[in-house]
N, C-alpha and C. Protein backbone atom coordinates (compact mmCIF):
# COMPACT_ATOMS: atom_id res chain seq x y z
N UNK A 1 15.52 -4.88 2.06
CA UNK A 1 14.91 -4.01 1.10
C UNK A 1 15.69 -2.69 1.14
N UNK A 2 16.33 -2.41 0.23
CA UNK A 2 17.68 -1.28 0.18
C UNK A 2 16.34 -0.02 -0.61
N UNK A 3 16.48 0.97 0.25
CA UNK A 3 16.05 2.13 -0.48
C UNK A 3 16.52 2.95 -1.51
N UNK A 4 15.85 3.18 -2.63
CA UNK A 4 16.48 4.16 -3.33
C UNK A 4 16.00 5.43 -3.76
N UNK A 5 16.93 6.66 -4.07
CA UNK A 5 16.41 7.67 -4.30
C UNK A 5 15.02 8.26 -4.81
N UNK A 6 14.51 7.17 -6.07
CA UNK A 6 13.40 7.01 -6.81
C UNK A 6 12.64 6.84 -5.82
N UNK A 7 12.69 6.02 -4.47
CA UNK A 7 11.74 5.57 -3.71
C UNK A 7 11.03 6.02 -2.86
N UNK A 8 11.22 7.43 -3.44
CA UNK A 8 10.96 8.75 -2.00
C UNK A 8 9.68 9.22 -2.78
N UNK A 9 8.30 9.43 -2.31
CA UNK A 9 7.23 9.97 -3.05
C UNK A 9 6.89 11.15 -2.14
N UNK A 10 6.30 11.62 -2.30
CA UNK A 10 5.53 12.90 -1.35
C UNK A 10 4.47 12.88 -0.39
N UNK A 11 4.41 13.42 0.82
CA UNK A 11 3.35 13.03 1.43
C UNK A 11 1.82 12.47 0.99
N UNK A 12 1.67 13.36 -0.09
CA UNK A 12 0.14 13.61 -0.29
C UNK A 12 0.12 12.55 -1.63
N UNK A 13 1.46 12.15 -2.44
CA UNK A 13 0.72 10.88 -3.17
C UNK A 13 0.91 9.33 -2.29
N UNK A 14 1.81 9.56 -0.81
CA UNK A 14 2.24 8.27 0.20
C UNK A 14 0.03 8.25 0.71
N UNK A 15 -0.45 9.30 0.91
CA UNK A 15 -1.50 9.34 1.31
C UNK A 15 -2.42 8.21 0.65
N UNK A 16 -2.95 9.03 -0.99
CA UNK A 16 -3.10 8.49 -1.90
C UNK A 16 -3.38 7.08 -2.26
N UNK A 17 -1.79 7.02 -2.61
CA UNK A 17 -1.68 5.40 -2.24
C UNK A 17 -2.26 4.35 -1.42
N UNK A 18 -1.73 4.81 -0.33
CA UNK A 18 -2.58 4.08 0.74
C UNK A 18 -3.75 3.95 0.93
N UNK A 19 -4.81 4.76 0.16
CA UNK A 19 -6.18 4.55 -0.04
C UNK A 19 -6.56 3.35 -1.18
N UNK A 20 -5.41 3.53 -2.03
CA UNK A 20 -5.39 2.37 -3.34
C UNK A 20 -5.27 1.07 -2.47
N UNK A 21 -4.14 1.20 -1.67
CA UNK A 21 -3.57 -0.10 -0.88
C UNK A 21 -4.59 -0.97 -0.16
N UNK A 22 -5.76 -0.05 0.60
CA UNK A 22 -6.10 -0.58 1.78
C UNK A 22 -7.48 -0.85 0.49
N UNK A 23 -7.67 -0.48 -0.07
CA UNK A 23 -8.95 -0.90 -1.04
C UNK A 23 -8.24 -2.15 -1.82
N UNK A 24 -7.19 -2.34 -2.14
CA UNK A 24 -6.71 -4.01 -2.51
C UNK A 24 -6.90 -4.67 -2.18
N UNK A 25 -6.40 -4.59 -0.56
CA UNK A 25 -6.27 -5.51 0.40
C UNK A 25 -7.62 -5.84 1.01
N UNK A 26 -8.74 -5.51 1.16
CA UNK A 26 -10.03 -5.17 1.50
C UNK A 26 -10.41 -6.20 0.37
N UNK A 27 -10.59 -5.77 -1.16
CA UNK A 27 -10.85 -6.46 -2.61
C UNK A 27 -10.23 -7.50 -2.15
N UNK A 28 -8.60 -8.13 -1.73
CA UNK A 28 -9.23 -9.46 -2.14
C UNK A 28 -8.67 -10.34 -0.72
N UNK A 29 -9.23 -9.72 0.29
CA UNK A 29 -9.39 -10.56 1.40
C UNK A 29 -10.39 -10.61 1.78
N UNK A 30 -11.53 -9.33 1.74
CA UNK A 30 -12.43 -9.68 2.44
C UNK A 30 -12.73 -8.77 3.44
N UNK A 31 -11.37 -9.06 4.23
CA UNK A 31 -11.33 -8.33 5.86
C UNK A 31 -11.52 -6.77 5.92
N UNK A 32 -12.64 -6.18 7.17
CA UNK A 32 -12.67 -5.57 7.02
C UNK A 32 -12.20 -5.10 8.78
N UNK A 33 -11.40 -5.93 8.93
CA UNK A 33 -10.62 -5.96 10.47
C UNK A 33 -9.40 -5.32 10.25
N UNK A 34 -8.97 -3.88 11.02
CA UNK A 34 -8.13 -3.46 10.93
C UNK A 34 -6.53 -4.45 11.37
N UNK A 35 -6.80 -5.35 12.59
CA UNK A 35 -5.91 -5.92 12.77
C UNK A 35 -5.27 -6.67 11.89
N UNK A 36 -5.92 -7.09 10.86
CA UNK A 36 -5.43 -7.53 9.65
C UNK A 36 -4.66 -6.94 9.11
N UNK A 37 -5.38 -5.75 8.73
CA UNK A 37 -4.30 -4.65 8.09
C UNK A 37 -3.16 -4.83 8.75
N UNK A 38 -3.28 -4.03 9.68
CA UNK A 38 -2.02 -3.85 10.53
C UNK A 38 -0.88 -4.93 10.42
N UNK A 39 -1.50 -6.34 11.01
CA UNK A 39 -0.65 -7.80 11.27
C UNK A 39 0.36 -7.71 9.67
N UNK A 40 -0.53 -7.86 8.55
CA UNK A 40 0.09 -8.13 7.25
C UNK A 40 1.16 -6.68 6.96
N UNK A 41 1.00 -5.49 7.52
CA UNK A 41 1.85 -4.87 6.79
C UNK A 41 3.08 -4.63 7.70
N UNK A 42 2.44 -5.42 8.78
CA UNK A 42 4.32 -5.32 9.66
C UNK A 42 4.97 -5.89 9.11
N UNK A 43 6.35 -5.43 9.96
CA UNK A 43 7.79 -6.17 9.67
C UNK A 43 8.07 -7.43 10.16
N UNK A 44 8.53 -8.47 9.45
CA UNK A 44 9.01 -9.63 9.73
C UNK A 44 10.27 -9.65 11.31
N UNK A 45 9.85 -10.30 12.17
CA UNK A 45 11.14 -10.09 13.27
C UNK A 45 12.78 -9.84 12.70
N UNK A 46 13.56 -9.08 12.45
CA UNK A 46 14.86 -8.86 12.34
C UNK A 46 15.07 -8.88 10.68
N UNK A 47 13.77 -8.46 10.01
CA UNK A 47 13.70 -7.63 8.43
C UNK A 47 13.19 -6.93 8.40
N UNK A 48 13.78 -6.47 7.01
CA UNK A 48 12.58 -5.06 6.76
C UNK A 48 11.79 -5.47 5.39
N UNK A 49 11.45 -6.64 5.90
CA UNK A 49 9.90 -6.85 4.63
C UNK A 49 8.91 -7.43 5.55
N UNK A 50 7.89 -6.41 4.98
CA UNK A 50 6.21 -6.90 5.36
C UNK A 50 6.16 -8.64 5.67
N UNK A 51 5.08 -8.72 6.91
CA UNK A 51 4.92 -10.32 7.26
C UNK A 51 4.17 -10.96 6.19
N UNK A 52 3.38 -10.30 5.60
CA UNK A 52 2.25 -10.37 4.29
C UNK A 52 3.11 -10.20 2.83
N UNK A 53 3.70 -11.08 2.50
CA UNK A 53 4.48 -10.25 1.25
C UNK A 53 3.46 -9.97 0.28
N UNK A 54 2.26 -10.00 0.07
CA UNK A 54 0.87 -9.46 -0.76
C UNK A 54 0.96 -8.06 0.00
N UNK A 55 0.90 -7.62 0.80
CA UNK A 55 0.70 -6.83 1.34
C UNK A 55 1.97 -5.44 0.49
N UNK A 56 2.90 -6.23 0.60
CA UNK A 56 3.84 -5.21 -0.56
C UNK A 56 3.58 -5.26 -1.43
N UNK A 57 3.08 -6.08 -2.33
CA UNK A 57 2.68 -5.82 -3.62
C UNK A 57 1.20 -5.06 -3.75
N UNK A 58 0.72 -5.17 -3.17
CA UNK A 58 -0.70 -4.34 -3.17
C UNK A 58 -0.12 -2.78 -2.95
N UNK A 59 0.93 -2.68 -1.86
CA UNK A 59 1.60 -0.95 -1.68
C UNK A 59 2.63 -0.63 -3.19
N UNK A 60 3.46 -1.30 -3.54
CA UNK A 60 3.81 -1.18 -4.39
C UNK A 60 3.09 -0.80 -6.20
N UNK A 61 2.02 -1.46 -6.05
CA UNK A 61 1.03 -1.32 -7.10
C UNK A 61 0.26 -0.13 -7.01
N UNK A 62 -0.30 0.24 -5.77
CA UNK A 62 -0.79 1.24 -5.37
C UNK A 62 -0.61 2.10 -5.80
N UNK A 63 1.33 2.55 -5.59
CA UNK A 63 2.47 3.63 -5.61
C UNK A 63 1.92 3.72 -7.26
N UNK A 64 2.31 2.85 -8.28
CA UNK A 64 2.20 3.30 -9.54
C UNK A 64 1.08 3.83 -10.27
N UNK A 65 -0.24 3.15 -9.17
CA UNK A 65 -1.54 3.51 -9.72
C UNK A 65 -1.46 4.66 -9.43
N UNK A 66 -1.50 5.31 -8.31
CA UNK A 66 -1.32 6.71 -8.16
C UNK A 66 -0.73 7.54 -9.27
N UNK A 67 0.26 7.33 -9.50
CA UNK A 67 1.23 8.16 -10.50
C UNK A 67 0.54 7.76 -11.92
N UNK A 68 0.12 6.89 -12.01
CA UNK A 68 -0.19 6.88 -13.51
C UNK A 68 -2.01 6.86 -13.90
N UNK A 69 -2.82 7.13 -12.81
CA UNK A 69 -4.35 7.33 -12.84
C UNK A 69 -4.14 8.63 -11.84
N UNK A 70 -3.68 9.01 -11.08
CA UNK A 70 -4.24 9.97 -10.25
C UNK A 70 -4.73 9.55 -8.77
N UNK A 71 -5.24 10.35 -8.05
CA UNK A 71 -6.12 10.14 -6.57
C UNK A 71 -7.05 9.59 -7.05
N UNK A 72 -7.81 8.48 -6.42
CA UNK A 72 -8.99 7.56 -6.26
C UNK A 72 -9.65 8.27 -6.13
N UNK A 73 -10.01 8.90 -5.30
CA UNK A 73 -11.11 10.36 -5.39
C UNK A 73 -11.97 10.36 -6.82
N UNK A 74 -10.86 11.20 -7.26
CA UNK A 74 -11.46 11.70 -9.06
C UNK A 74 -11.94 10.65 -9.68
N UNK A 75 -11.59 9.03 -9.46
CA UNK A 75 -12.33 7.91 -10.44
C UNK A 75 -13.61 8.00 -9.51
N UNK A 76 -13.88 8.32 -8.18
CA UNK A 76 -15.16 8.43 -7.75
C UNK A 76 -16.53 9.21 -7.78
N UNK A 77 -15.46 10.20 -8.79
CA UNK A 77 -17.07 11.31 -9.66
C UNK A 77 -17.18 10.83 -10.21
C-alpha cells in the first residue's frame, strides 16, 4: 500500500474518522470486543495491509464520510 501525498489528513479529521470506522465495524459485525477491533485492523505478517481487508474499507469510507458529511457528532443533534 504505497502512500500518497493526498493521503495525509489531519489529526482531528484521522480522529473523526475513526469514530465513523469503529461505528461500521460495530454495524456490521456485531462485536462489541475490542480485540476484534484491534485483531482486524492489524497488519498482515510482512505487509502493510490490514488482516481484515473490510476493515480498510470501513477506514477508507470513513475518511470520505468525514470530508463530505462532517464529524458524527453534528448528525447526533
Amino acid at each position: 500500500m504505497k502512500t500518497e501525498k493526498d493521503d495525509f489528513i489531519t489529526k482531528k479529521l484521522g480522529f473523526e474518522a475513526m469514530l465513523y470506522c469503529l461505528k461500521a465495524y460495530w454495524e456490521n459485525s456485531g462485536s462489541k470486543d475490542l480485540t476484534d477491533v484491534l485483531s482486524g485492523g492489524e497488519y498482515r505478517n510482512g505487509t502493510d495491509e490490514p488482516a481484515d481487508t473490510a476493515f480498510w474499507e470501513y477506514w477508507t469510507e470513513a475518511i470520505e464520510r468525514v470530508k463530505t458529511e462532517g464529524p458524527m457528532y453534528k448528525q447526533l443533534k
